[in-house]
C-alpha atoms as a PDB file:
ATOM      1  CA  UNK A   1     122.267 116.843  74.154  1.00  0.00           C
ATOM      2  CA  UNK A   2     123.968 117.818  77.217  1.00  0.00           C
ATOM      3  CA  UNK A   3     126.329 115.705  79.398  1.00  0.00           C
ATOM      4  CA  UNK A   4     123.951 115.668  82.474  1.00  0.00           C
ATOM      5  CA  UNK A   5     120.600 114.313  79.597  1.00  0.00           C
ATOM      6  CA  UNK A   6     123.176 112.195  78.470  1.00  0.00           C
ATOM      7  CA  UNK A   7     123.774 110.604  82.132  1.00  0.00           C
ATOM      8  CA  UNK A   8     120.233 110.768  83.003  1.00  0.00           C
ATOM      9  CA  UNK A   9     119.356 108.789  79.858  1.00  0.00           C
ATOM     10  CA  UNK A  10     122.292 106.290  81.588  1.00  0.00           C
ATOM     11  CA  UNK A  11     120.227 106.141  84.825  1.00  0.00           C
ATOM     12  CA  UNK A  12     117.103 105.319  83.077  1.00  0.00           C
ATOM     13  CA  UNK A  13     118.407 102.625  80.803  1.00  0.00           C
ATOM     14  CA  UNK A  14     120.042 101.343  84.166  1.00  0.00           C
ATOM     15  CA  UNK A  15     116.644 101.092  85.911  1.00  0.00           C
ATOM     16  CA  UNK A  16     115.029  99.351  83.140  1.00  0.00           C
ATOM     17  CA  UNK A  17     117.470  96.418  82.698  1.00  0.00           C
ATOM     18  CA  UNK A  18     117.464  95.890  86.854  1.00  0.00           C
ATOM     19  CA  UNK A  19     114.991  93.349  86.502  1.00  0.00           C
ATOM     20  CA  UNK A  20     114.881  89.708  86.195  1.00  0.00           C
ATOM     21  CA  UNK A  21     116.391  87.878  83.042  1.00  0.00           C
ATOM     22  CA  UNK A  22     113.678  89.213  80.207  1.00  0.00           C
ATOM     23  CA  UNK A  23     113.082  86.427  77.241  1.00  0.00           C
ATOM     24  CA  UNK A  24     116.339  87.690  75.406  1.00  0.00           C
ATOM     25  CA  UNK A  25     118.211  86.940  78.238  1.00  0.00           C
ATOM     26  CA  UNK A  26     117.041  83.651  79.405  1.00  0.00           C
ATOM     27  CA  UNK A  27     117.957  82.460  75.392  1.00  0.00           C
ATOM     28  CA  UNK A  28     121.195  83.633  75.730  1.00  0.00           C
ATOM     29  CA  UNK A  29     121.754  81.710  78.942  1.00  0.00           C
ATOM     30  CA  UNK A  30     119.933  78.417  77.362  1.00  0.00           C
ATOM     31  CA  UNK A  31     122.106  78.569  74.493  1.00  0.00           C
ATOM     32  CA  UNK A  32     125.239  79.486  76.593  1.00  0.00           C
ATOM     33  CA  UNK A  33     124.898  76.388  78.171  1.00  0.00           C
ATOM     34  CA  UNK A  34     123.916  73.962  75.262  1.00  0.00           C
ATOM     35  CA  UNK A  35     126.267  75.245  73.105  1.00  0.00           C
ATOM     36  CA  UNK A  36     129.137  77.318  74.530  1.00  0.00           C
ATOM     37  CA  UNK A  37     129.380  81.030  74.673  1.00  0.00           C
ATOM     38  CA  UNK A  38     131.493  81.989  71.305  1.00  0.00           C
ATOM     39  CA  UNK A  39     129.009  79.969  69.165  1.00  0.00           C
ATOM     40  CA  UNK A  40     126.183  81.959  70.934  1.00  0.00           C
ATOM     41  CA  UNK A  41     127.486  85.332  70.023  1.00  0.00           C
ATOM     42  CA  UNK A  42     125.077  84.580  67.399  1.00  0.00           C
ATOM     43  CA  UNK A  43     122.162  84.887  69.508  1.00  0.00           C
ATOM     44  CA  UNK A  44     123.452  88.082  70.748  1.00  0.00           C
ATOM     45  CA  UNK A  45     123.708  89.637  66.814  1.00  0.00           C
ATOM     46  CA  UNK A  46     120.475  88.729  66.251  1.00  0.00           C
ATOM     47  CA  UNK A  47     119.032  90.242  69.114  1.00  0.00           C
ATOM     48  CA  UNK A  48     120.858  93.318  68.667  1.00  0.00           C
ATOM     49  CA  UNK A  49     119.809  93.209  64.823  1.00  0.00           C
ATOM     50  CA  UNK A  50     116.170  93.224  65.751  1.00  0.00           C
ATOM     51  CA  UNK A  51     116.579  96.378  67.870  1.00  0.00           C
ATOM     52  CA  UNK A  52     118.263  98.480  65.524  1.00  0.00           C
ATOM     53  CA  UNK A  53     114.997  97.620  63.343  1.00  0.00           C
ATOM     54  CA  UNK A  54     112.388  98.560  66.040  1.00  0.00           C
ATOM     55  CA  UNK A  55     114.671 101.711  66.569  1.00  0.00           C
ATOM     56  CA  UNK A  56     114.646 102.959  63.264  1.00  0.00           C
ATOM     57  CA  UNK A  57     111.168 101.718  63.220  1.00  0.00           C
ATOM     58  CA  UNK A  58     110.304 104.054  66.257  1.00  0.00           C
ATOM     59  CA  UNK A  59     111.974 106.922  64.695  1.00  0.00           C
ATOM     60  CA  UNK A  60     110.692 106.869  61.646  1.00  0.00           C
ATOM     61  CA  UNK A  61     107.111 106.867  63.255  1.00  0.00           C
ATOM     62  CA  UNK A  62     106.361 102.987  62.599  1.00  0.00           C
ATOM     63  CA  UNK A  63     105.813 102.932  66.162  1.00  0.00           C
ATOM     64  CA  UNK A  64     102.117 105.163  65.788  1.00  0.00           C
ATOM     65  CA  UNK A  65     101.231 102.583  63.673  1.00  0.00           C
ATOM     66  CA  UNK A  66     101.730  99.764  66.303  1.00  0.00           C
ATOM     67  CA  UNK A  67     100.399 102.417  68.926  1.00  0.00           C
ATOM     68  CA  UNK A  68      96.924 103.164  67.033  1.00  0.00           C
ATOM     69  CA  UNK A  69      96.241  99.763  65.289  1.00  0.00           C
ATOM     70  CA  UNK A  70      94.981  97.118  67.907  1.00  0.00           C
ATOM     71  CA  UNK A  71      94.964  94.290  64.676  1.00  0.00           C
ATOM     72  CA  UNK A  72      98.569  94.699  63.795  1.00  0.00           C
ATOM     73  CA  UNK A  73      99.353  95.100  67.806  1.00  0.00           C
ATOM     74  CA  UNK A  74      97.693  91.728  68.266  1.00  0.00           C
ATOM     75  CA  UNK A  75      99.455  90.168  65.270  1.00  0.00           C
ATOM     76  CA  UNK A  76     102.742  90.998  66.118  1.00  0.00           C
ATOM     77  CA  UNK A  77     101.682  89.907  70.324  1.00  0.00           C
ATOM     78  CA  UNK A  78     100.354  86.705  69.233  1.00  0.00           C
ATOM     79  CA  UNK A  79     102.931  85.856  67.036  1.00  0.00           C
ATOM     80  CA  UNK A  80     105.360  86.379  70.107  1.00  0.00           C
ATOM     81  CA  UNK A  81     103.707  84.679  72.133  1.00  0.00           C
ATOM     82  CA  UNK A  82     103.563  81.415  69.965  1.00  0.00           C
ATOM     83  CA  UNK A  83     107.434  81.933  68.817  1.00  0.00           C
ATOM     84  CA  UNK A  84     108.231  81.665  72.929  1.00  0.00           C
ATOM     85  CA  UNK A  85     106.528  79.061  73.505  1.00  0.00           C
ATOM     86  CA  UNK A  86     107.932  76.976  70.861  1.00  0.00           C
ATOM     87  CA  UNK A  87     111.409  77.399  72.127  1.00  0.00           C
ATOM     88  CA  UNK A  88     110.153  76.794  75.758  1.00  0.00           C
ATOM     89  CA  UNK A  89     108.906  73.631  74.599  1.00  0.00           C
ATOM     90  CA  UNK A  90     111.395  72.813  72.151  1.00  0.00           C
ATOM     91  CA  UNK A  91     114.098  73.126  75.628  1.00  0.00           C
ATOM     92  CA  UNK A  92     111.517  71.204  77.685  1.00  0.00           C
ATOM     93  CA  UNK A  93     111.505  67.972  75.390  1.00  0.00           C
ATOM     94  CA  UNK A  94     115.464  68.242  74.581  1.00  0.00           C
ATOM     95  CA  UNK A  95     117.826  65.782  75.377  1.00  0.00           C
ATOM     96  CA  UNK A  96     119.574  66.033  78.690  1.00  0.00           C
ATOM     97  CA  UNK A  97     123.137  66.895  76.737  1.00  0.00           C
ATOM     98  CA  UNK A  98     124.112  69.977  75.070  1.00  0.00           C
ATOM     99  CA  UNK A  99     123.194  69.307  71.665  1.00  0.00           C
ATOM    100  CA  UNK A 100     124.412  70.836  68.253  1.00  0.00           C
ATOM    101  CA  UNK A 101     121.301  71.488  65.886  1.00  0.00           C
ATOM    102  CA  UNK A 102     123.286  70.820  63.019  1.00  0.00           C
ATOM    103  CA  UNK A 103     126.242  69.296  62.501  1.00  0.00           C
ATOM    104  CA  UNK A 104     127.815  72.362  60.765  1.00  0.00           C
ATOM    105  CA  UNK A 105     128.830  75.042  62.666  1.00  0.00           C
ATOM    106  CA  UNK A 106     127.558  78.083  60.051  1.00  0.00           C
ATOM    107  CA  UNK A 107     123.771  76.435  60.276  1.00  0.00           C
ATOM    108  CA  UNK A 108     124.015  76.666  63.527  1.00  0.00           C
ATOM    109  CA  UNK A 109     125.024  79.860  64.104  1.00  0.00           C
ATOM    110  CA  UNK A 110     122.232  80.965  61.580  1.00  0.00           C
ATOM    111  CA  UNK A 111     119.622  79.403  63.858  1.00  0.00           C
ATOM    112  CA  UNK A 112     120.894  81.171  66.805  1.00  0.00           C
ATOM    113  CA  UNK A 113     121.369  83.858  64.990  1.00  0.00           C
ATOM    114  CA  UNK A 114     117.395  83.745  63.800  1.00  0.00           C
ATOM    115  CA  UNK A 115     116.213  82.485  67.589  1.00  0.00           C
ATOM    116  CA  UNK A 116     117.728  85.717  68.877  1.00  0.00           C
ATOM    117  CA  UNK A 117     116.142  87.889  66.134  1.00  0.00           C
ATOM    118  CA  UNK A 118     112.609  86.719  65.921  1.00  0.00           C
ATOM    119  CA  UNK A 119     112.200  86.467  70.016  1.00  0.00           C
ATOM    120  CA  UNK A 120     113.235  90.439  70.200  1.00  0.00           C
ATOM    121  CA  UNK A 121     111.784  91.557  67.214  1.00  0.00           C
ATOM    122  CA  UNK A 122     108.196  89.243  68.009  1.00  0.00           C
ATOM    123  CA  UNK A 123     107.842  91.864  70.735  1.00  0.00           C
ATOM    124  CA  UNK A 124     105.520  94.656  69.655  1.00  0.00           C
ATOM    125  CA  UNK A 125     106.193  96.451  72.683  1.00  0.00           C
ATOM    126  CA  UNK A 126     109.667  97.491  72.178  1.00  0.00           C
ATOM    127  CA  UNK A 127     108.911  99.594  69.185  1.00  0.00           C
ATOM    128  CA  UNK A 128     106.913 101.450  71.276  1.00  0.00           C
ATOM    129  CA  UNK A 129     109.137 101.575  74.002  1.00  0.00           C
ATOM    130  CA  UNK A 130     111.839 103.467  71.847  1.00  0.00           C
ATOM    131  CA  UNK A 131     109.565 105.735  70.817  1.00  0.00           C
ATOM    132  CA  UNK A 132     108.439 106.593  74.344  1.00  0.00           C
ATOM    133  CA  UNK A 133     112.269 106.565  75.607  1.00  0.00           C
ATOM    134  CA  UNK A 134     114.082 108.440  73.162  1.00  0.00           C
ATOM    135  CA  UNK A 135     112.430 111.939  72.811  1.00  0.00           C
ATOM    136  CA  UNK A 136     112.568 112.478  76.428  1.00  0.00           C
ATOM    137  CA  UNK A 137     116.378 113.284  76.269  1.00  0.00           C
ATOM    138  CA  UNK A 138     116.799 115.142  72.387  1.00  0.00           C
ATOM    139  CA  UNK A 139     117.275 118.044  72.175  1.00  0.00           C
ATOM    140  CA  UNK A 140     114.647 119.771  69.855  1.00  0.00           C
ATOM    141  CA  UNK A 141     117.147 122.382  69.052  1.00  0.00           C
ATOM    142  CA  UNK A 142     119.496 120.587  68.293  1.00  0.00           C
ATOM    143  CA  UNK A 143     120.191 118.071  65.123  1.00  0.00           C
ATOM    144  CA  UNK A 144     118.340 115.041  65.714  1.00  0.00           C
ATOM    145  CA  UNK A 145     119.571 112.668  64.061  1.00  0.00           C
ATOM    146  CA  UNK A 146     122.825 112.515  65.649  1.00  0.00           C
ATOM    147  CA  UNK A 147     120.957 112.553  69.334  1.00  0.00           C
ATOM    148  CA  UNK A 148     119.029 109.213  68.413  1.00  0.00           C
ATOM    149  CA  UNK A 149     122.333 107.413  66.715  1.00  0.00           C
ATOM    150  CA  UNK A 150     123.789 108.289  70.305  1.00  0.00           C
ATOM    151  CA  UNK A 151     120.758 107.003  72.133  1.00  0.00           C
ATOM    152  CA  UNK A 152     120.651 103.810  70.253  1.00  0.00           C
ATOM    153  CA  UNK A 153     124.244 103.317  70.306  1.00  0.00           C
ATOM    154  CA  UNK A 154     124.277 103.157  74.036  1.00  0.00           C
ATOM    155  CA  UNK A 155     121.149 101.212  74.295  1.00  0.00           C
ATOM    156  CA  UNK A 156     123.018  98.740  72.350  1.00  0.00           C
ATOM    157  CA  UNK A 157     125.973  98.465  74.080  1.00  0.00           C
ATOM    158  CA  UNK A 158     124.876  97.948  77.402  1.00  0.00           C
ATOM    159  CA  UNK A 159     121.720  95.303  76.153  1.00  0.00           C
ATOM    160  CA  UNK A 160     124.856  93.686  74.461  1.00  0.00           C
ATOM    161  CA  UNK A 161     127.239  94.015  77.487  1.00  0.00           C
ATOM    162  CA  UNK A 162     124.233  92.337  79.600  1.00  0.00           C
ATOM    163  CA  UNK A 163     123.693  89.303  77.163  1.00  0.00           C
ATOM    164  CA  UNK A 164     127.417  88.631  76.641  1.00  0.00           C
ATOM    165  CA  UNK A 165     127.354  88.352  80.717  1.00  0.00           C
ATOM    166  CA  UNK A 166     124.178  86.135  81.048  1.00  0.00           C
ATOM    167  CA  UNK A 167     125.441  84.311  78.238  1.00  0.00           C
ATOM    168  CA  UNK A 168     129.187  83.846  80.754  1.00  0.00           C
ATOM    169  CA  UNK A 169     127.049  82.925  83.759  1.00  0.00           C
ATOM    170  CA  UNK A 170     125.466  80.342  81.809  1.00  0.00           C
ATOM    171  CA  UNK A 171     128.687  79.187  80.860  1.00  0.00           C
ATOM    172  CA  UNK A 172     130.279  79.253  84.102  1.00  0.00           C
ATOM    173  CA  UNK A 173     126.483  77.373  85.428  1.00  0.00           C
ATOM    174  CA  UNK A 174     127.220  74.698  82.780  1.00  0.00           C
ATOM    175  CA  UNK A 175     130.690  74.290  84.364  1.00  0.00           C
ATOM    176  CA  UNK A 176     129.101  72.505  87.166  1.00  0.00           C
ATOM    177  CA  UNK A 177     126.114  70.583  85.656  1.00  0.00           C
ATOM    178  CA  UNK A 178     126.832  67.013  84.543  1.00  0.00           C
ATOM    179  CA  UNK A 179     124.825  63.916  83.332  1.00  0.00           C
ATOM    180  CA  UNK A 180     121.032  64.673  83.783  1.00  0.00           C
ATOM    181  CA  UNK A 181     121.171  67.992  85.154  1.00  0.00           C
ATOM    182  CA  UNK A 182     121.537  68.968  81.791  1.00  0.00           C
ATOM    183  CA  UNK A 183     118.067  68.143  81.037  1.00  0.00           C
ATOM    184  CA  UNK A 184     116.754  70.233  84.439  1.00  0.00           C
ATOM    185  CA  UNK A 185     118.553  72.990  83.481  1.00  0.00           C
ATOM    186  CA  UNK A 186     116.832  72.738  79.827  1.00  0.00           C
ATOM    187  CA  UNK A 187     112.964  72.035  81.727  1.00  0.00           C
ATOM    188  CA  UNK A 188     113.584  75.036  83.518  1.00  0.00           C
ATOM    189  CA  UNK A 189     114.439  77.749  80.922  1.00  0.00           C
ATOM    190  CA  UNK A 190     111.815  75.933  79.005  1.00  0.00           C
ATOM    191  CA  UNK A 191     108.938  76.578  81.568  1.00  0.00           C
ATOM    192  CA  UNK A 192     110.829  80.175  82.066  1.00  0.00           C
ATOM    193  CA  UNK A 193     109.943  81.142  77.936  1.00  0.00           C
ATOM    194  CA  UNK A 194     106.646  79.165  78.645  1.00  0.00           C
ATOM    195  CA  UNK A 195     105.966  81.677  81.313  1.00  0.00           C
ATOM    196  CA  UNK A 196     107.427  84.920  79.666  1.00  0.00           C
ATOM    197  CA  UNK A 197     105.116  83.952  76.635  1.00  0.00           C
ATOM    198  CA  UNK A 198     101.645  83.658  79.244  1.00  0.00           C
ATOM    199  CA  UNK A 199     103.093  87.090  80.233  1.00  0.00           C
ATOM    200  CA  UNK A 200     103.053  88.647  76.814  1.00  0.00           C
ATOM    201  CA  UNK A 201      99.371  86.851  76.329  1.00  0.00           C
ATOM    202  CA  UNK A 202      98.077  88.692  79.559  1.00  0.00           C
ATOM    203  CA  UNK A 203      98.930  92.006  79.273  1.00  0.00           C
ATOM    204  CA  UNK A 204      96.294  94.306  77.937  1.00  0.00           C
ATOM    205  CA  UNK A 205      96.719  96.801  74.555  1.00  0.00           C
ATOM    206  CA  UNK A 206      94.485  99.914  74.035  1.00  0.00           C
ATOM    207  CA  UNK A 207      94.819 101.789  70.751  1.00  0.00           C
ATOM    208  CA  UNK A 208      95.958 105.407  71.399  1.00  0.00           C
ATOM    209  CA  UNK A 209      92.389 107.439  70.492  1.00  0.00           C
ATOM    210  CA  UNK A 210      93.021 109.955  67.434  1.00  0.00           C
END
């Protein structure tokens, strides 16, 4: 892989995060603000952990299973799509205070930790994604193994550099919210999952032909 692929691959990755907050995000800045920013890390590791997953998935050709079976597709979409929705509602009824879900701090961080896995990994879309993304900057004649542990690597530090800073902007948002607000800030990143989950319902999923 050449320095200018290398860059390229930089632009492209830039474009695709230049959009609103996706549902990884918009977790990272609920939990940011309900229960501070180092205790959310865990949310970050878990969304990081399911894309390492969907990236080896893609590259060891998981992904033409996803791509050619419309049952599993619709599995993994509908599972998604409930998972969201539960957390939207789960931050819609909440209580108008940060809250702790358990009172020990290592529970907690393991159902962060499994909030941030199961809402990146319950998207049957990314596995695709990485399949479609990486081979358009290896090098064929080159070892390709190394190429896609590059590729990743970056993908991961800059999704991870994103939520750390959503997560920080919730923090700094939380700063300023007192009392009720609390609760207004939870109703709307609850309707915001609600939403992201009617999105993932709606969009459409044709089997590749063989």
């Amino acid at each position: 892989m050449t320095l200018d692929t290398y860059l390229l691959y930089l632009g492209a990755v830039a474009v695709f995060f230049a959009t609103p907050p996706d549902t990884s995000q918009l977790l990272i800045i609920s939990n940011s603000v309900r229960h501070g920013l180092k205790r959310s890390f865990a949310t970050i590791v878990g969304d990081l952990t399911a894309n390492c997953i969907q990236m080896s998935a893609a590259a060891f050709g998981l992904a033409a299973i996803i791509a050619t079976s419309a049952d599993a597709f619709q599995w993994i979409k509908w599972f998604g799509v409930a998972y969201l929705a539960w957390i939207g509602l789960q931050l819609i009824l909440s209580t108008n205070k940060p809250d702790a879900i358990h009172s020990h701090g290592v529970a907690t961080r393991l159902v962060l930790f499994r909030q941030g896995f199961i809402t990146s990994m319950a998207n049957p879309f990314a596995v695709v994604f990485f399949a479609a993304l990486f081979p358009q900057f290896i090098d064929a004649t080159q070892p390709v193994a190394p190429q896609l542990v590059v590729l990743g690597s970056t993908y991961l530090l800059i999704d991870g550099l994103l939520l750390v800073i959503w997560g920080w902007l919730g923090v700094r948002a939380a700063g300023l919210i007192t009392g009720s607000a609390f609760g207004l800030v939870n109703k709307i990143c609850g309707s915001l999952m609600i939403g992201a989950a009617l999105l993932l319902a709606g969009k459409d999923f044709e089997p590749q032909k063989q």
